[in-house]
PDB file of N, CA and C in Angstrom:
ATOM      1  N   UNK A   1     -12.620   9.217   0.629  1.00  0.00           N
ATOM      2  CA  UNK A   1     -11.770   8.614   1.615  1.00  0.00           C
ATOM      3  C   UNK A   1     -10.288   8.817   1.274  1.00  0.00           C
ATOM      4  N   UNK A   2      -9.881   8.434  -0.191  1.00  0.00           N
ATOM      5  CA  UNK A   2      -8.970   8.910  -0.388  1.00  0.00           C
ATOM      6  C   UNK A   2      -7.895  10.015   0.337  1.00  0.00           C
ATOM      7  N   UNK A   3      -8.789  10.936  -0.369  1.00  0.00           N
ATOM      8  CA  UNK A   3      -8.779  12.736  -0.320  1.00  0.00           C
ATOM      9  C   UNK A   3      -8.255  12.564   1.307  1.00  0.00           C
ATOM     10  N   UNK A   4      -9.378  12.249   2.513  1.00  0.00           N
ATOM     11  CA  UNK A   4      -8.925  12.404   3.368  1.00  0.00           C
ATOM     12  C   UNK A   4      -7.701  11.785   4.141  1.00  0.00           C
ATOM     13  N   UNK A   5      -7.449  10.476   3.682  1.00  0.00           N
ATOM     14  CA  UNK A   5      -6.451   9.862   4.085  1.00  0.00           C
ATOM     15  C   UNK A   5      -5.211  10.975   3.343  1.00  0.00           C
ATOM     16  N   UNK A   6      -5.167  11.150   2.364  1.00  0.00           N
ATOM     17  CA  UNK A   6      -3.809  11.725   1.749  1.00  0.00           C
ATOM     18  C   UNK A   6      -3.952  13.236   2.546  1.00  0.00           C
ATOM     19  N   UNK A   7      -5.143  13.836   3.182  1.00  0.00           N
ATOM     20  CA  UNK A   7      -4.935  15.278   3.989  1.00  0.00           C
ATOM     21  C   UNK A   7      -3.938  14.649   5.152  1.00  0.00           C
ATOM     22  N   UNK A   8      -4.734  13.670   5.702  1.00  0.00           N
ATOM     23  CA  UNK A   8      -4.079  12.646   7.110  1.00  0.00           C
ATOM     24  C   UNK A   8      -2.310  13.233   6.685  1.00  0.00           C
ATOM     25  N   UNK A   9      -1.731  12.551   6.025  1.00  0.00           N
ATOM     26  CA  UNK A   9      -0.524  12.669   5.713  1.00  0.00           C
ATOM     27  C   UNK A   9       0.294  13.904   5.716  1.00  0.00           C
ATOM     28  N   UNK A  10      -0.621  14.849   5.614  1.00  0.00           N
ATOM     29  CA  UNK A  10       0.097  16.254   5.177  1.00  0.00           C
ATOM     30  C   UNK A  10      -0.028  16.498   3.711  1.00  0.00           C
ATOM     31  N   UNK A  11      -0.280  15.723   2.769  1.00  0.00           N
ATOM     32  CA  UNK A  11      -0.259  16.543   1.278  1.00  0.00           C
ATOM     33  C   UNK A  11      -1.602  17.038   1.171  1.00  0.00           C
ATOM     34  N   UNK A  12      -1.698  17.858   0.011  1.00  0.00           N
ATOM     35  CA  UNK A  12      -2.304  18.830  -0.092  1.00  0.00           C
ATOM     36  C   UNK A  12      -3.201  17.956  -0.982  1.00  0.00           C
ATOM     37  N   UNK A  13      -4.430  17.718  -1.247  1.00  0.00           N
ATOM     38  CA  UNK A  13      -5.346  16.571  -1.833  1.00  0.00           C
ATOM     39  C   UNK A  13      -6.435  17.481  -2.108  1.00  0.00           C
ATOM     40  N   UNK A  14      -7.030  17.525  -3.636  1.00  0.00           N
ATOM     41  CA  UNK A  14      -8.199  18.303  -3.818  1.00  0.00           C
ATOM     42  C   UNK A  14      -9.372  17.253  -4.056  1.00  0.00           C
ATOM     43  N   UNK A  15     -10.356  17.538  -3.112  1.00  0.00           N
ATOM     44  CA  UNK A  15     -11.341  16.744  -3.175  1.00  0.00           C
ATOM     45  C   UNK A  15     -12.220  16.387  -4.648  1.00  0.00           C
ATOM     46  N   UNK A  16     -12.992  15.345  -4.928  1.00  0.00           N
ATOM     47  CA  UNK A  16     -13.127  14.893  -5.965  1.00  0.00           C
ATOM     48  C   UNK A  16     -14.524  14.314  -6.261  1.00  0.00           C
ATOM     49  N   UNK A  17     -15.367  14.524  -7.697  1.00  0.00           N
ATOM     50  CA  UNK A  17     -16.469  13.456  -7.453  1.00  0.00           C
ATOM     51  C   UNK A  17     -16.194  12.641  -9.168  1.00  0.00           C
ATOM     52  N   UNK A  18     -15.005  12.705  -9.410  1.00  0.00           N
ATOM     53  CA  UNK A  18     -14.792  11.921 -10.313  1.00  0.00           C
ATOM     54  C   UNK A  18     -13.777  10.331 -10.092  1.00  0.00           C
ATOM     55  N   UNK A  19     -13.459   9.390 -10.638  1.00  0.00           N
ATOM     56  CA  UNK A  19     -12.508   8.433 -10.511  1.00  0.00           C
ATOM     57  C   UNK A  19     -11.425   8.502 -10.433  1.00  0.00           C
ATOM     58  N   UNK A  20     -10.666   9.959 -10.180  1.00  0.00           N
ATOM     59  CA  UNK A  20      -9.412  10.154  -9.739  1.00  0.00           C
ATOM     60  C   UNK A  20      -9.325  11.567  -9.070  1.00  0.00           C
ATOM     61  N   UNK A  21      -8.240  11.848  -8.485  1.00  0.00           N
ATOM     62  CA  UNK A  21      -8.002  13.142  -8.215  1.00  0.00           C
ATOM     63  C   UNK A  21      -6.784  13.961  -7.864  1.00  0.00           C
ATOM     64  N   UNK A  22      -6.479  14.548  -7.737  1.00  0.00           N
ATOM     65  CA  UNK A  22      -5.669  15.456  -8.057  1.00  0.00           C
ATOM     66  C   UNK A  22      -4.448  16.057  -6.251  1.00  0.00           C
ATOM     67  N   UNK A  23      -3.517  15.445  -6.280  1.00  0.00           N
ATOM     68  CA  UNK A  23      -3.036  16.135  -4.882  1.00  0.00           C
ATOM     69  C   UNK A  23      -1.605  16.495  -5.440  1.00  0.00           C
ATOM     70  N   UNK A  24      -0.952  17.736  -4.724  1.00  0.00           N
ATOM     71  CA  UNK A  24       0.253  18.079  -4.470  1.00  0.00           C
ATOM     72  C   UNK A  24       1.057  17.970  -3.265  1.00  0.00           C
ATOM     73  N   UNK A  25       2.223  17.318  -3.769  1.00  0.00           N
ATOM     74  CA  UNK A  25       3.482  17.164  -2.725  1.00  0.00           C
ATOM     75  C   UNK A  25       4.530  17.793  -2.934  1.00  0.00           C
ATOM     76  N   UNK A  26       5.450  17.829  -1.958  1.00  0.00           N
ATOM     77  CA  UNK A  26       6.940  18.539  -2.314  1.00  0.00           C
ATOM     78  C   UNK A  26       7.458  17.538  -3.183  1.00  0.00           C
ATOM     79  N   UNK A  27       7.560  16.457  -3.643  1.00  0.00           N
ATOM     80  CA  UNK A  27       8.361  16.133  -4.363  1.00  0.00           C
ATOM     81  C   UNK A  27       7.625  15.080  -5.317  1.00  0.00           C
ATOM     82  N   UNK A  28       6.732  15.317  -6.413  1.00  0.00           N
ATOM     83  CA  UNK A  28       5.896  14.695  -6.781  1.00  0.00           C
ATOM     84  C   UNK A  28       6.636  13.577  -7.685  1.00  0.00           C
ATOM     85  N   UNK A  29       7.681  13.806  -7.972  1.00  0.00           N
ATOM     86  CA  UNK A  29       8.365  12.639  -8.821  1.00  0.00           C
ATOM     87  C   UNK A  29       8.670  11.549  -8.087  1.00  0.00           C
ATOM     88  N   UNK A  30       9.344  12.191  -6.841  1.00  0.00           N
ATOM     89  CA  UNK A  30       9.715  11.263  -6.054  1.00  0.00           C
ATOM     90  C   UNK A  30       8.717  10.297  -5.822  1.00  0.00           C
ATOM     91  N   UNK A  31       7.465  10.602  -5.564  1.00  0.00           N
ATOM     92  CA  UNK A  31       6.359   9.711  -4.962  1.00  0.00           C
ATOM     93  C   UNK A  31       6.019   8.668  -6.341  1.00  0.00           C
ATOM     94  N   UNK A  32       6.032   9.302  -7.892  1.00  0.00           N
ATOM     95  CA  UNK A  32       5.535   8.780  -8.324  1.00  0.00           C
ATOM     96  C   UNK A  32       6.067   7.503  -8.784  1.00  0.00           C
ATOM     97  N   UNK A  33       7.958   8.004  -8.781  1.00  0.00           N
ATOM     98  CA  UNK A  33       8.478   6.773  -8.866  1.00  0.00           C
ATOM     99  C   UNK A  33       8.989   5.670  -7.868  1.00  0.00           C
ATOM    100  N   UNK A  34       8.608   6.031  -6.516  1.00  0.00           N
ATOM    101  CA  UNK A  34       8.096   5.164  -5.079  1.00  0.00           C
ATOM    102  C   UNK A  34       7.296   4.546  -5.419  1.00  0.00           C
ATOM    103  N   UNK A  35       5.878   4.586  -6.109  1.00  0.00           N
ATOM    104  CA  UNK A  35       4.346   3.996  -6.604  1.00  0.00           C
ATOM    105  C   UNK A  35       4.814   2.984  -7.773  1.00  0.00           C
ATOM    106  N   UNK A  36       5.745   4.062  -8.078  1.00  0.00           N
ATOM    107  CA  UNK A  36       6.000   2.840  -9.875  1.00  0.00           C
ATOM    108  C   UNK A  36       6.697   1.349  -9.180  1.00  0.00           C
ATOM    109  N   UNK A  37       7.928   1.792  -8.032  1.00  0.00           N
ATOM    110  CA  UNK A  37       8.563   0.646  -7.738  1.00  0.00           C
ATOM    111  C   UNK A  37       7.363  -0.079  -6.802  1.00  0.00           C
ATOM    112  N   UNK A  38       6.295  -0.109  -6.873  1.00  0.00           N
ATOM    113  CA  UNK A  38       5.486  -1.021  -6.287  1.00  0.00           C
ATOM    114  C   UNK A  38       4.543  -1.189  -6.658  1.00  0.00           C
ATOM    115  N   UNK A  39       4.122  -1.172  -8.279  1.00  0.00           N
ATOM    116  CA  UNK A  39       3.413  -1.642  -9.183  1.00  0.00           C
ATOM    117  C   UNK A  39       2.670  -0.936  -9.538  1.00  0.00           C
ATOM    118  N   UNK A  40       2.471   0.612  -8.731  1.00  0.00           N
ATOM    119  CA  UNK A  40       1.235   1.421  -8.866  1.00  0.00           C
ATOM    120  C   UNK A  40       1.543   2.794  -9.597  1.00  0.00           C
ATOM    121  N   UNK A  41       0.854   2.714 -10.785  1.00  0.00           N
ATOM    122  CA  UNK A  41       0.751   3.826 -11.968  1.00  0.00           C
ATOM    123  C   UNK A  41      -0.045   4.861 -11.456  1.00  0.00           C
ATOM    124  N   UNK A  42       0.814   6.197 -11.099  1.00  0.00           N
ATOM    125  CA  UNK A  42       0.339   7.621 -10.889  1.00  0.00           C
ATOM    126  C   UNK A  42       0.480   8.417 -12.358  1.00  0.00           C
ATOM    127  N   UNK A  43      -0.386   9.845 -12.547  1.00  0.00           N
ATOM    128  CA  UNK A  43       0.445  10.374 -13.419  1.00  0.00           C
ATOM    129  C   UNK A  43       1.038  12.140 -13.128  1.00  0.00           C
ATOM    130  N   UNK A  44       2.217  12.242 -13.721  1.00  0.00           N
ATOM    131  CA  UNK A  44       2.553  13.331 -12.956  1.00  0.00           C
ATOM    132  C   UNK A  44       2.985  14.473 -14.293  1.00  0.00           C
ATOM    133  N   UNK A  45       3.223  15.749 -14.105  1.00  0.00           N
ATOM    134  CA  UNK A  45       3.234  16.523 -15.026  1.00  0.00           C
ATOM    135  C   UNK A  45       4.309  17.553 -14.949  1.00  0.00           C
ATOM    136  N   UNK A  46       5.802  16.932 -15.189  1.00  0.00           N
ATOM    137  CA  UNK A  46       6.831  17.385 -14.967  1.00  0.00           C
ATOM    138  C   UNK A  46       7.243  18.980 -15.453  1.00  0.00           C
ATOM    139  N   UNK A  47       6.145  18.647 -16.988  1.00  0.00           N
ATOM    140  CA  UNK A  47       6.764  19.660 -17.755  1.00  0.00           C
ATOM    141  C   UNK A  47       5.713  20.616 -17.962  1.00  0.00           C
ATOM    142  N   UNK A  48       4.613  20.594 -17.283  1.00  0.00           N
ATOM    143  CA  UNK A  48       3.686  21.766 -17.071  1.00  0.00           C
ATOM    144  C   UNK A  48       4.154  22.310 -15.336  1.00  0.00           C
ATOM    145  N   UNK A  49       4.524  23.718 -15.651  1.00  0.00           N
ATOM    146  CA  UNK A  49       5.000  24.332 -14.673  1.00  0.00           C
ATOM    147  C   UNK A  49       3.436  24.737 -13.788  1.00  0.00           C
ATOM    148  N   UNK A  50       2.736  24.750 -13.723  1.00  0.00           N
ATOM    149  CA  UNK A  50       1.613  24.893 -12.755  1.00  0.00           C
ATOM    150  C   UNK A  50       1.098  23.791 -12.001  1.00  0.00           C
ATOM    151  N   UNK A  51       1.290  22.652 -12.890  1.00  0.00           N
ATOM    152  CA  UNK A  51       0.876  21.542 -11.895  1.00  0.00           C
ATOM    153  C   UNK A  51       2.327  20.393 -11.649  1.00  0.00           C
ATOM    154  N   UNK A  52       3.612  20.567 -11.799  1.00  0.00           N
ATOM    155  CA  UNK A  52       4.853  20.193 -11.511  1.00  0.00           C
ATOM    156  C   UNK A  52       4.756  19.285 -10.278  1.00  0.00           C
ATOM    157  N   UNK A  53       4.066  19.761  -9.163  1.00  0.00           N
ATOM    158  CA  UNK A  53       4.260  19.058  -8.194  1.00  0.00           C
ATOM    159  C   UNK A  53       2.880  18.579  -7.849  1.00  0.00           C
ATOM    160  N   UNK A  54       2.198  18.107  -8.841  1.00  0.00           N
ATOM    161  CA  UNK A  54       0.995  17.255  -8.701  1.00  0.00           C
ATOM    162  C   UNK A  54       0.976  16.184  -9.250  1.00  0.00           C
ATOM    163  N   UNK A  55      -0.325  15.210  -8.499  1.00  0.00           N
ATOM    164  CA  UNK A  55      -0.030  14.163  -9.552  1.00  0.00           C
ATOM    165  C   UNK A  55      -1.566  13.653  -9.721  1.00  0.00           C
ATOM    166  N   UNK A  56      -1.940  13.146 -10.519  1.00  0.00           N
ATOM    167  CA  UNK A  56      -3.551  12.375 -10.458  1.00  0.00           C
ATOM    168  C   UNK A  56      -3.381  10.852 -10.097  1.00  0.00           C
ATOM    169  N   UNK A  57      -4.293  10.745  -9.217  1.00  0.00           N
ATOM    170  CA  UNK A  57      -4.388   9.595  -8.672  1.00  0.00           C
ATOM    171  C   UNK A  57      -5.693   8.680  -8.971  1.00  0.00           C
ATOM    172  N   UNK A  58      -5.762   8.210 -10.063  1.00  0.00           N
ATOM    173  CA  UNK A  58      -6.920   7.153 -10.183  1.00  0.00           C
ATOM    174  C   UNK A  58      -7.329   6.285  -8.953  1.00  0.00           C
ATOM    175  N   UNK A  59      -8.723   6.298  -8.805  1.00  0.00           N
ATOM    176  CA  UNK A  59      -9.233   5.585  -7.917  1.00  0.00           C
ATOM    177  C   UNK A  59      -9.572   4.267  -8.104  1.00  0.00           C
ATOM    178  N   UNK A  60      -8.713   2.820  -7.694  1.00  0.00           N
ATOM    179  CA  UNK A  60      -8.976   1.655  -8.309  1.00  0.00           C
ATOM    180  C   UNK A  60     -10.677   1.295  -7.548  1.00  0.00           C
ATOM    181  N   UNK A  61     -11.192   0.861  -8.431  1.00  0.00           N
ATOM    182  CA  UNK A  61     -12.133   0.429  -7.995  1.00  0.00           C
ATOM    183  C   UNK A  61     -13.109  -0.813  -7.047  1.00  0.00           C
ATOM    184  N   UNK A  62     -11.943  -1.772  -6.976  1.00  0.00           N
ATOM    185  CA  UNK A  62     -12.725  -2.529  -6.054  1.00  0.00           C
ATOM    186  C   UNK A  62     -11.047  -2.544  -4.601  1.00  0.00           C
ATOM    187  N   UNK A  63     -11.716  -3.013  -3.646  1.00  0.00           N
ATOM    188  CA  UNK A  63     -11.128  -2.909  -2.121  1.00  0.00           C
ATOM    189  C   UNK A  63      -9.565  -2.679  -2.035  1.00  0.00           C
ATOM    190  N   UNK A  64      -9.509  -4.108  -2.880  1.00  0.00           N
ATOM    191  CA  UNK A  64      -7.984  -4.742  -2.312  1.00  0.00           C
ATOM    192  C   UNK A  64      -6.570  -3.863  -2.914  1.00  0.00           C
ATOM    193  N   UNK A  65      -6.907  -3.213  -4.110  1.00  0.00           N
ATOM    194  CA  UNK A  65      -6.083  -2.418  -5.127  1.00  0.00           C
ATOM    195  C   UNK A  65      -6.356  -1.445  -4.185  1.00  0.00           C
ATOM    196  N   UNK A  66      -7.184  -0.712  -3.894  1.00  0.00           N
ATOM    197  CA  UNK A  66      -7.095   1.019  -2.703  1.00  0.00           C
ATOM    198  C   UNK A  66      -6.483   0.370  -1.963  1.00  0.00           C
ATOM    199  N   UNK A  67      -6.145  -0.201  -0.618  1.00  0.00           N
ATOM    200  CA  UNK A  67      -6.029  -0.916   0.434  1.00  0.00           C
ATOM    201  C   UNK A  67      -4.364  -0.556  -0.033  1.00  0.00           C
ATOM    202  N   UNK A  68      -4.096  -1.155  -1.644  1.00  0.00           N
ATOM    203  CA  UNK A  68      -2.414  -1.230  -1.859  1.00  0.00           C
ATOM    204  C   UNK A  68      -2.082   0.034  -2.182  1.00  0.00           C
ATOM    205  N   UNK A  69      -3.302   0.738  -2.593  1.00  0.00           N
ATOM    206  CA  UNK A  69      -2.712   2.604  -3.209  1.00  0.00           C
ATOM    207  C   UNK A  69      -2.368   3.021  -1.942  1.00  0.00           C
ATOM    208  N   UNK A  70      -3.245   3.075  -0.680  1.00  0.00           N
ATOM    209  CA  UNK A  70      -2.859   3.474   0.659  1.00  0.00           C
ATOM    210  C   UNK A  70      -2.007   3.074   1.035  1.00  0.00           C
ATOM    211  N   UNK A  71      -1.096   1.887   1.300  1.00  0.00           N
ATOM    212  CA  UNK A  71       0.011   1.470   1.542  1.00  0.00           C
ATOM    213  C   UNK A  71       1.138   2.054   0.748  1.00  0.00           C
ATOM    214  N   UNK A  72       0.801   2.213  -0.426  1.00  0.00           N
ATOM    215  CA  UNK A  72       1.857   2.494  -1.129  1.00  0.00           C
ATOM    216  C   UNK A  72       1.893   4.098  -0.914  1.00  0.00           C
ATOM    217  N   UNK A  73       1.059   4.855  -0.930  1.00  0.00           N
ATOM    218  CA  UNK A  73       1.215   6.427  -0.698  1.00  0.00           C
ATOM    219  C   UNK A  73       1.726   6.338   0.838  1.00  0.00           C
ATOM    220  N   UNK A  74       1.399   5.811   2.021  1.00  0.00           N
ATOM    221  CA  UNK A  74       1.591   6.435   3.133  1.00  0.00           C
ATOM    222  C   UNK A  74       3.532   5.944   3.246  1.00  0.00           C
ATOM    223  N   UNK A  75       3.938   4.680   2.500  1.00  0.00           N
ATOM    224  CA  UNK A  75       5.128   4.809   2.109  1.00  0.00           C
ATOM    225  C   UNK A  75       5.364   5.509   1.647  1.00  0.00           C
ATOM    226  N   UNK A  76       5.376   6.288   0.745  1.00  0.00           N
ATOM    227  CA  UNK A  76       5.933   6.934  -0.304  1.00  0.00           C
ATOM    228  C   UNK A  76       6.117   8.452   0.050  1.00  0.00           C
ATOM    229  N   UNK A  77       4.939   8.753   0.668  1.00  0.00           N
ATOM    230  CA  UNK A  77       5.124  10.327   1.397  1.00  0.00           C
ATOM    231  C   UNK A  77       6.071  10.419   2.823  1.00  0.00           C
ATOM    232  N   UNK A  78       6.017   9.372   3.368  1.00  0.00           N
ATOM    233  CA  UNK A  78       6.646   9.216   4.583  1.00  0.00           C
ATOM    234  C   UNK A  78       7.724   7.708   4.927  1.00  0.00           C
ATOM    235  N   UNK A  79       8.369   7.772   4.184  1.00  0.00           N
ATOM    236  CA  UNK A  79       9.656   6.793   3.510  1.00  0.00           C
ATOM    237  C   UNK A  79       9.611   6.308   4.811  1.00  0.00           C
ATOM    238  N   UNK A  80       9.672   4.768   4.983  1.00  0.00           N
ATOM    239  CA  UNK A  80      10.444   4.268   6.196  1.00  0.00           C
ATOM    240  C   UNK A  80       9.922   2.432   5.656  1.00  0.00           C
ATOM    241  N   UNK A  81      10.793   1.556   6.554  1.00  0.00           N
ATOM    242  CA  UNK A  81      10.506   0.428   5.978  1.00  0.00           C
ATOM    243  C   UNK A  81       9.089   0.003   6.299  1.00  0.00           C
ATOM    244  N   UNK A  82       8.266  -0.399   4.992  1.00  0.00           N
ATOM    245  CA  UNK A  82       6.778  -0.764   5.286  1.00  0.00           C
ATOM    246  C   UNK A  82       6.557  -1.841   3.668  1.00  0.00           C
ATOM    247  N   UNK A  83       5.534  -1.809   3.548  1.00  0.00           N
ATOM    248  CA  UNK A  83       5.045  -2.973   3.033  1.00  0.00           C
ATOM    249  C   UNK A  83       3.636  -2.513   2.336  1.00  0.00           C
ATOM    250  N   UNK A  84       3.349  -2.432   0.977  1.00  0.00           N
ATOM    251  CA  UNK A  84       2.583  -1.613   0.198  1.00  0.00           C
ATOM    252  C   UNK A  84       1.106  -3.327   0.447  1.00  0.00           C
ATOM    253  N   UNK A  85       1.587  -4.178   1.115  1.00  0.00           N
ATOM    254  CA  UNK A  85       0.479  -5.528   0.926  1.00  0.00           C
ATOM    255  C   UNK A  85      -0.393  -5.516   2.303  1.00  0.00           C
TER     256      UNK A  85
END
């Protein structure tokens, strides 16, 4: 669900059958420190030049934490005033 919500958006999201996964954006820092200012730990890989503009996205496991990763990504890729709750 993830995967597809973050295609929804426009980023580039590689599908997954593990507890996290893997998508690229144009500006992967940017997003990750959008996520940080709203409590949510991405990890991103500045200084490996192949995956620079990726980031892994752990999949929280019960409802209410996804519910806030989705809020917080569809902010974060598409900036405008919203509300990660």
């Amino acid at each position: 669900m993830l995967w597809e919500r973050l295609r929804d958006l426009g980023v580039d999201a590689f599908p997954s059958q593990g507890n996290f996964l893997f998508a690229r954006f144009q500006n992967a820092l940017w997003v990750r420190d959008a996520l940080a200012g709203l409590g949510i730990a991405v990890r991103a890989f500045p200084d490996k030049p192949l995956l620079d503009d990726g980031l892994r996205i752990t999949l929280p496991g019960r409802p209410e934490p996804f519910e806030r990763l989705l809020g917080g990504l569809a902010c974060a890729v598409a900036p405008r005033p919203c509300s990660s709750t």
